[in-house]
Protein backbone atom coordinates (compact mmCIF):
# COMPACT_ATOMS: atom_id res chain seq x y z
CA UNK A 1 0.00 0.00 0.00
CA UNK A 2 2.99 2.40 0.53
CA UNK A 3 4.29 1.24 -2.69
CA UNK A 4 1.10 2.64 -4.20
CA UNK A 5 1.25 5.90 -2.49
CA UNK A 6 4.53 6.81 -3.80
CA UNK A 7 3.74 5.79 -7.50
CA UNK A 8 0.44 7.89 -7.04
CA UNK A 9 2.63 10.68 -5.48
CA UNK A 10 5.02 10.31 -8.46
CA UNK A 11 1.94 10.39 -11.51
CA UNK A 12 0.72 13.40 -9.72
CA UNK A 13 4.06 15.47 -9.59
CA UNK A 14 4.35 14.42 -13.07
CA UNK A 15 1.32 15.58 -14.34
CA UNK A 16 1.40 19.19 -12.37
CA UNK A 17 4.06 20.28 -15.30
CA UNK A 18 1.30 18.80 -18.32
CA UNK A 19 -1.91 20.57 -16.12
CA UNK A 20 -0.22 24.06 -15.82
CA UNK A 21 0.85 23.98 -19.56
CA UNK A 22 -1.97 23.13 -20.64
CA UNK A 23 -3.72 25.64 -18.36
CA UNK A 24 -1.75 28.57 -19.76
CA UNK A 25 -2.33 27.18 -23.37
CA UNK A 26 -6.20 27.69 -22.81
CA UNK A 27 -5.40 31.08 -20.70
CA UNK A 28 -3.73 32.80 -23.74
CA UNK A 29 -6.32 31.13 -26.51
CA UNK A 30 -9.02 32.75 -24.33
CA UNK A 31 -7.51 36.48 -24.27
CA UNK A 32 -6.43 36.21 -27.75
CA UNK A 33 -9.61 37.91 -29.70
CA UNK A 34 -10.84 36.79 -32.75
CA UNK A 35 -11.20 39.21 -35.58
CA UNK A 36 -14.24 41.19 -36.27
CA UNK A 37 -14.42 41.60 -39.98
CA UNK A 38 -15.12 45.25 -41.19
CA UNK A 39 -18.42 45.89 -43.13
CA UNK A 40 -18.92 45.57 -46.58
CA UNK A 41 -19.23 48.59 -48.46
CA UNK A 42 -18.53 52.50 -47.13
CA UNK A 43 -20.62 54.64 -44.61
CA UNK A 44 -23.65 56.53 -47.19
CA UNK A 45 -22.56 59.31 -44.93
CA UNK A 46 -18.99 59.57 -44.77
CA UNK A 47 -16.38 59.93 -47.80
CA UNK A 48 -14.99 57.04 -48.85
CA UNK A 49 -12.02 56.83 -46.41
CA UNK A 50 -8.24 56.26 -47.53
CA UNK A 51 -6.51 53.08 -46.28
CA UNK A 52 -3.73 53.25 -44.91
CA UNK A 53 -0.53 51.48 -42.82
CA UNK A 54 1.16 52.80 -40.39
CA UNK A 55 3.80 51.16 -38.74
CA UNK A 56 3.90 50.56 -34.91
CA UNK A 57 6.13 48.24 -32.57
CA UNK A 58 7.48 45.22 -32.80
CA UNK A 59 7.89 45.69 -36.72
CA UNK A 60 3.94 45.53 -37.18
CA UNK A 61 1.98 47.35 -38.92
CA UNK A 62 -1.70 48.83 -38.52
CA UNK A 63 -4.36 49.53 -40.89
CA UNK A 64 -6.00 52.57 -40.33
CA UNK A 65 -9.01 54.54 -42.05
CA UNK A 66 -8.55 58.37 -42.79
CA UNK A 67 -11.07 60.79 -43.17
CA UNK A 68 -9.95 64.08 -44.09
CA UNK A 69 -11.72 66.90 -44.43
CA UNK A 70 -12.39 68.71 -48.01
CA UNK A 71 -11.63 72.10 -46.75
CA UNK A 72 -8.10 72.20 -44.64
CA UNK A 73 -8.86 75.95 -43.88
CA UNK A 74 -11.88 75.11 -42.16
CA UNK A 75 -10.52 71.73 -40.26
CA UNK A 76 -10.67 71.82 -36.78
CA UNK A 77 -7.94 69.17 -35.87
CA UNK A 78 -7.88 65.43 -35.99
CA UNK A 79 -9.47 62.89 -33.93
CA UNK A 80 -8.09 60.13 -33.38
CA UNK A 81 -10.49 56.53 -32.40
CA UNK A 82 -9.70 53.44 -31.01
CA UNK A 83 -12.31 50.63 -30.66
CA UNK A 84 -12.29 48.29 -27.80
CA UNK A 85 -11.01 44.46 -27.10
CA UNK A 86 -12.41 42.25 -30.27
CA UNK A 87 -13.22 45.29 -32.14
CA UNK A 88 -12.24 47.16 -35.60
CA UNK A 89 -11.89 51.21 -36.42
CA UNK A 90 -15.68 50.35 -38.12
CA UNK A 91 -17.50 50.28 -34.88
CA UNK A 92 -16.91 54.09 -34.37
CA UNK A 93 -18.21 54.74 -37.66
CA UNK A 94 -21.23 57.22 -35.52
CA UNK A 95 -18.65 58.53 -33.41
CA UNK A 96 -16.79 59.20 -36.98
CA UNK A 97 -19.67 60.59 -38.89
CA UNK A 98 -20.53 63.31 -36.42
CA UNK A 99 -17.20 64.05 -35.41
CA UNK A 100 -16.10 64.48 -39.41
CA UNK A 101 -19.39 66.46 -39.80
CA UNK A 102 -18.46 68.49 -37.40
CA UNK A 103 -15.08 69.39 -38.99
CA UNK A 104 -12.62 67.19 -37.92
CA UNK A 105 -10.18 64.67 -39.83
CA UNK A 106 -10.93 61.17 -38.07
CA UNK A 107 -8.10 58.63 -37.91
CA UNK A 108 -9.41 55.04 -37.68
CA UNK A 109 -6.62 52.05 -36.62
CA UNK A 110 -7.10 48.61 -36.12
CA UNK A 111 -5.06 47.80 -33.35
CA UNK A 112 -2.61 44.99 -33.79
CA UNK A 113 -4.25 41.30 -33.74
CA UNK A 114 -7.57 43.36 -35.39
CA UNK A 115 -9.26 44.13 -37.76
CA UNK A 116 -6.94 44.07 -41.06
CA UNK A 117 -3.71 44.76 -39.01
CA UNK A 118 -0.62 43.01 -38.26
CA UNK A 119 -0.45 39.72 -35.97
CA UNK A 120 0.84 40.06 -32.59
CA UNK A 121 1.72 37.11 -30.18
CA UNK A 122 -0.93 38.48 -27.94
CA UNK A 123 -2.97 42.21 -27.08
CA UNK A 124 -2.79 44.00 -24.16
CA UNK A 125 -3.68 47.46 -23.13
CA UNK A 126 -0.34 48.94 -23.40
CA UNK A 127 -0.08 47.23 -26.49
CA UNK A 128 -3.04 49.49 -27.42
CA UNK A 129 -1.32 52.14 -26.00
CA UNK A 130 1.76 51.97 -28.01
CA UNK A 131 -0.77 51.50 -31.38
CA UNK A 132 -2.56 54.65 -30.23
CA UNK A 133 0.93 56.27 -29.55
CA UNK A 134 2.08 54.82 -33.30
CA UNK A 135 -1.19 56.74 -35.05
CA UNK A 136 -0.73 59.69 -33.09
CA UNK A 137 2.74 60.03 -34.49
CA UNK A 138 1.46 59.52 -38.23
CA UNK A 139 -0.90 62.43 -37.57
CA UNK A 140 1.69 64.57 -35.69
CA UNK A 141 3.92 64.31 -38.80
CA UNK A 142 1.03 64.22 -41.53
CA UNK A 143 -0.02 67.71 -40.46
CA UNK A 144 2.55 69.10 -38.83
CA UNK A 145 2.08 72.55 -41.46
CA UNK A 146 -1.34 72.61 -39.65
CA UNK A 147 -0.36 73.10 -36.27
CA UNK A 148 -4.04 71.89 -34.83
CA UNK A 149 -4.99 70.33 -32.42
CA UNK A 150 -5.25 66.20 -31.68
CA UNK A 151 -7.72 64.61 -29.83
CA UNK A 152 -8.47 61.09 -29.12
CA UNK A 153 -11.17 58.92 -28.52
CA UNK A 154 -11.38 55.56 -27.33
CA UNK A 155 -14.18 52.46 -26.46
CA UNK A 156 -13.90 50.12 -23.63
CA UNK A 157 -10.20 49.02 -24.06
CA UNK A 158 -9.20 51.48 -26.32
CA UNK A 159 -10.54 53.81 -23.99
CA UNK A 160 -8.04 52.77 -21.32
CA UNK A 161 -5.58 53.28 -23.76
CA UNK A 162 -5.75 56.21 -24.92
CA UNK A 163 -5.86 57.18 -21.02
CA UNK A 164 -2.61 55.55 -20.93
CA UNK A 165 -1.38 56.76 -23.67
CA UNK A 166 -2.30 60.55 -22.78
CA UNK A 167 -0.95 60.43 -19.54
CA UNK A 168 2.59 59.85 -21.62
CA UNK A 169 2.01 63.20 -23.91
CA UNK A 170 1.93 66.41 -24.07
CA UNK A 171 0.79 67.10 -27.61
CA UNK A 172 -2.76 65.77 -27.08
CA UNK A 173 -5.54 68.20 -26.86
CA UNK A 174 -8.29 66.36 -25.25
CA UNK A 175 -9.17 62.97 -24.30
CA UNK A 176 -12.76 60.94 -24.64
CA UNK A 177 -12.64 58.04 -22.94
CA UNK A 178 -16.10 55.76 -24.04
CA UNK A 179 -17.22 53.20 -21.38
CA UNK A 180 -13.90 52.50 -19.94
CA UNK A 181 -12.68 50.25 -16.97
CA UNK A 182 -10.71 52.10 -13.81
CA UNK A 183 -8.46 48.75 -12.72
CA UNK A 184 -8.07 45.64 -15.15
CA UNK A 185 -7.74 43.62 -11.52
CA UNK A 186 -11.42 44.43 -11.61
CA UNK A 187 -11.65 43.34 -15.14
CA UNK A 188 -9.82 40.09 -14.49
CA UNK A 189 -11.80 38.96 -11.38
CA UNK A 190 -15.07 39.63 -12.99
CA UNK A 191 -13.97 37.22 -16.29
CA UNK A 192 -12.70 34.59 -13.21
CA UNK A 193 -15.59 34.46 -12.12
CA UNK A 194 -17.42 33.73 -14.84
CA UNK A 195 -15.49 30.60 -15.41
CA UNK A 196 -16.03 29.73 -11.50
CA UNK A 197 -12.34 30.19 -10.90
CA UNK A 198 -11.50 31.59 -7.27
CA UNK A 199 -9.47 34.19 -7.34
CA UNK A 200 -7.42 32.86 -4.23
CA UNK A 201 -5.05 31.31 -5.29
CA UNK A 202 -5.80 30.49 -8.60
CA UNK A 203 -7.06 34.02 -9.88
CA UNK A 204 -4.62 35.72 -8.31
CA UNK A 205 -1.57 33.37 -9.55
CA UNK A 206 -3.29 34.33 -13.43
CA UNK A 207 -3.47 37.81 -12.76
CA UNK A 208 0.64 37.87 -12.18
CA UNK A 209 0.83 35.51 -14.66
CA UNK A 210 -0.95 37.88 -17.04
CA UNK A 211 1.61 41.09 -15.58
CA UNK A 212 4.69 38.54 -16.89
CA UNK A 213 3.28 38.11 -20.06
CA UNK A 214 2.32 41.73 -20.95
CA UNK A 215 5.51 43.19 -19.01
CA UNK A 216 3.87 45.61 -16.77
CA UNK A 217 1.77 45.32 -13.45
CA UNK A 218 -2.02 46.55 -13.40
CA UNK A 219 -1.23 48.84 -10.93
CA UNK A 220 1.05 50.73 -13.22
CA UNK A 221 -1.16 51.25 -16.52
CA UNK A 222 -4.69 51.10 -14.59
CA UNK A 223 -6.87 54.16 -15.86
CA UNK A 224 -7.66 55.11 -11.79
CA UNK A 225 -4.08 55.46 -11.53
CA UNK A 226 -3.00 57.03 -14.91
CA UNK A 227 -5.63 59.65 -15.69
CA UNK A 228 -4.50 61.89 -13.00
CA UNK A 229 -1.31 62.29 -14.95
CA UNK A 230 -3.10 63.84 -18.10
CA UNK A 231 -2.55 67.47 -18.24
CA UNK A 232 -5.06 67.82 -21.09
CA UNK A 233 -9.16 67.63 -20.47
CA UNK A 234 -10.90 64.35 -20.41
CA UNK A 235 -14.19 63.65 -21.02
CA UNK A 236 -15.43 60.27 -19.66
CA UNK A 237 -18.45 58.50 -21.28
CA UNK A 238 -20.33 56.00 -19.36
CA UNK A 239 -23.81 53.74 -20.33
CA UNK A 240 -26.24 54.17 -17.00
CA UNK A 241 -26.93 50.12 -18.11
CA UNK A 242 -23.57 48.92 -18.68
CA UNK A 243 -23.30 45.69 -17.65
CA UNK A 244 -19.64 44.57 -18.53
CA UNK A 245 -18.14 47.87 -16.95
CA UNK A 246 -20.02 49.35 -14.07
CA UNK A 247 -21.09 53.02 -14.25
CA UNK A 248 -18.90 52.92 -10.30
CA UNK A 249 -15.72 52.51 -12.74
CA UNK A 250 -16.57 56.15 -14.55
CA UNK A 251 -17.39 57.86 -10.88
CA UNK A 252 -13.73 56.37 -9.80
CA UNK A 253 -12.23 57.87 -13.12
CA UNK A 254 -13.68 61.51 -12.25
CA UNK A 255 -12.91 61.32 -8.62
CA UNK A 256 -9.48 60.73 -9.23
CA UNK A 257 -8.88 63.40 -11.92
CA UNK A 258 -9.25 67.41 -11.27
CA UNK A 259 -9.64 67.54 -15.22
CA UNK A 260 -12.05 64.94 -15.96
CA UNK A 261 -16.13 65.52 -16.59
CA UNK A 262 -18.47 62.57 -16.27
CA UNK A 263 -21.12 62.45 -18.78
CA UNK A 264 -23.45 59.72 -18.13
CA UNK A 265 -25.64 58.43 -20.95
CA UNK A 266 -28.59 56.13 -21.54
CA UNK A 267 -27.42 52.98 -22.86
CA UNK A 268 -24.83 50.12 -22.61
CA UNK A 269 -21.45 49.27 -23.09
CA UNK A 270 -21.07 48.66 -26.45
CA UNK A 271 -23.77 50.82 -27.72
CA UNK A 272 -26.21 53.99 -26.44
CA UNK A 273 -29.62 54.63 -27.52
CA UNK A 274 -29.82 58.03 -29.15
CA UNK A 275 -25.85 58.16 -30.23
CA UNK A 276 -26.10 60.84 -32.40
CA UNK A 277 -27.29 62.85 -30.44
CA UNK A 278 -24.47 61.61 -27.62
CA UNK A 279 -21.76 62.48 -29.91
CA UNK A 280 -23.04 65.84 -30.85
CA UNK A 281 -22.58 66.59 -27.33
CA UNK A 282 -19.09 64.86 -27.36
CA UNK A 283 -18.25 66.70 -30.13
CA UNK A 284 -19.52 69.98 -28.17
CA UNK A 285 -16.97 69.62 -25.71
CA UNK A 286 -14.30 68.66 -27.81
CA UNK A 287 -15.19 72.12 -29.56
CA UNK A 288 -14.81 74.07 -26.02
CA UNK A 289 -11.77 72.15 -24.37
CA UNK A 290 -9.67 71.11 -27.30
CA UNK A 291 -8.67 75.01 -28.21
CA UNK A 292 -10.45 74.27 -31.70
CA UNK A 293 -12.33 77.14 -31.66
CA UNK A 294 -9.64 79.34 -30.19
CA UNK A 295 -7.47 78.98 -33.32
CA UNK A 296 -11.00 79.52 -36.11
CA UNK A 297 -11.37 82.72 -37.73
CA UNK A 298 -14.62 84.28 -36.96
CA UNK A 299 -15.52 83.72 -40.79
CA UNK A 300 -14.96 80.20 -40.67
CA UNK A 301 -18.23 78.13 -40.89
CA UNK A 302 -18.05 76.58 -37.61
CA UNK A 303 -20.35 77.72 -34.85
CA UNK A 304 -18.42 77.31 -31.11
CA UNK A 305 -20.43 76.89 -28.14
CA UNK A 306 -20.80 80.23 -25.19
């Protein structure tokens, strides 16, 4: 009976190694997103937008839609949108439409492992960071002549990016952060749970498995910690009904910034239900706390809000 313990002792010690390998093989295939396809055809509103590719790290590079406008005398400055985990630049397509009406250019990347840009080995939030960070740069140089201003918008994930991102820079104008999380610990206990996983020890032991992998701790590039370092506006964007991000994760945002406004809206997290109208107001702010209107001619056709 000994004899039996110690070969059962044995099996198990030799199995931990095939268990834990296997259990990080299913880890990563779970938080690697499968690509959303972009639509078929263009926007009826919208020009038809110019592809480009921009390059970004790791010797990638990232499809992006432009939108610029007809008239660069009349341009306010260019927005710049990034969509959320799972996502392509085609889900902000309303956020696009009014913003571009309004008289903006609109810059649309896929982030890497999206859309129609590069593979990575896996996504993370700074790697949206350093994406956001790479089309920022295109712009920057693109119209440099212009001298106007650069504003960025983000969903969800992307939204946490470009809060990341902006807290690095000093050459954006204003931030819009859409339905964004304040701590991915948060994020990561929530998805444990749904899979029944306690998140002592196991959750926990994924979590700092999930800091090695991406090469940063949460604590470091959490929006709650990084939006206090913006020095430019931000407006945060929050569904009353969302669901996957509580509206509690937009309260912590604006309590821990002096420069961020909450504007709650009725709706979800991946969509609202009168969005034009949201983003008219969106773009209304943008108009008073990016310094568009500062640098418009009083003949230019562009009304600026009192």
């Amino acid at each position: 009976m000994g004899m039996n313990m110690v070969w059962t002792g044995e099996i198990v010690l030799a199995l931990v190694p095939v268990v834990v390998f296997s259990a990080l093989g299913w880890l990563r295939r779970e938080l690697t997103p499968a690509r959303l396809a972009h639509p078929d055809g263009s926007d009826p509103v919208l020009p038809t937008p110019q592809h480009l590719r921009i390059p970004t790290h790791n010797d990638r590079c990232l499809f992006a839609q432009w939108l610029p406008q007809a008239h660069p005398k009349q341009t306010l400055g260019t927005a710049v949108l990034m969509h959320g985990w799972g996502g392509n630049g085609s889900q902000l397509m309303p956020a696009a439409r009014v913003l571009h009406e309004q008289g903006w250019n609109v810059l649309l990347p896929d982030a890497r492992s999206h859309g129609l840009s590069d593979q990575d080995t896996f996504s993370s939030l700074p790697r949206f960071a350093e994406d956001l960070d790479a089309a920022l740069n295109w712009v920057l140089v693109h119209e440099a002549a212009s001298r106007q201003p650069v504003v960025m918008l983000g969903h969800s994930l992307g939204a946490a990016a470009a809060i990341l991102c902006a807290s690095r820079r000093q050459d954006v104008s204003a931030v819009v952060s859409v339905s964004a999380f304040a701590h991915p610990e948060q994020v990561m206990r929530r998805w444990l749970a749904e899979y029944h996983i306690p998140f002592w020890p196991l959750g926990w032991a994924v979590n700092r498995y999930i800091e090695h992998v991406i090469g940063h701790r949460f604590d470091d590039i959490a929006p709650v910690c990084r939006i206090g370092l913006i020095p430019c506006p931000v407006l945060l964007v929050h569904g009353n009904r969302d669901n996957i991000v509580p509206l509690e994760c937009a309260v912590r945002l604006r309590d821990a910034a002096s420069k961020a406004t909450l504007l709650e809206a009725a709706g979800g997290h991946e969509s609202f239900d009168a969005p034009e109208i949201l983003y008219q107001r969106v773009s209304q702010w943008l108009l008073r706390h990016s310094g568009a209107c500062g640098r418009l001619n009083q003949t230019d056709d562009v009304r600026c809000p009192r």
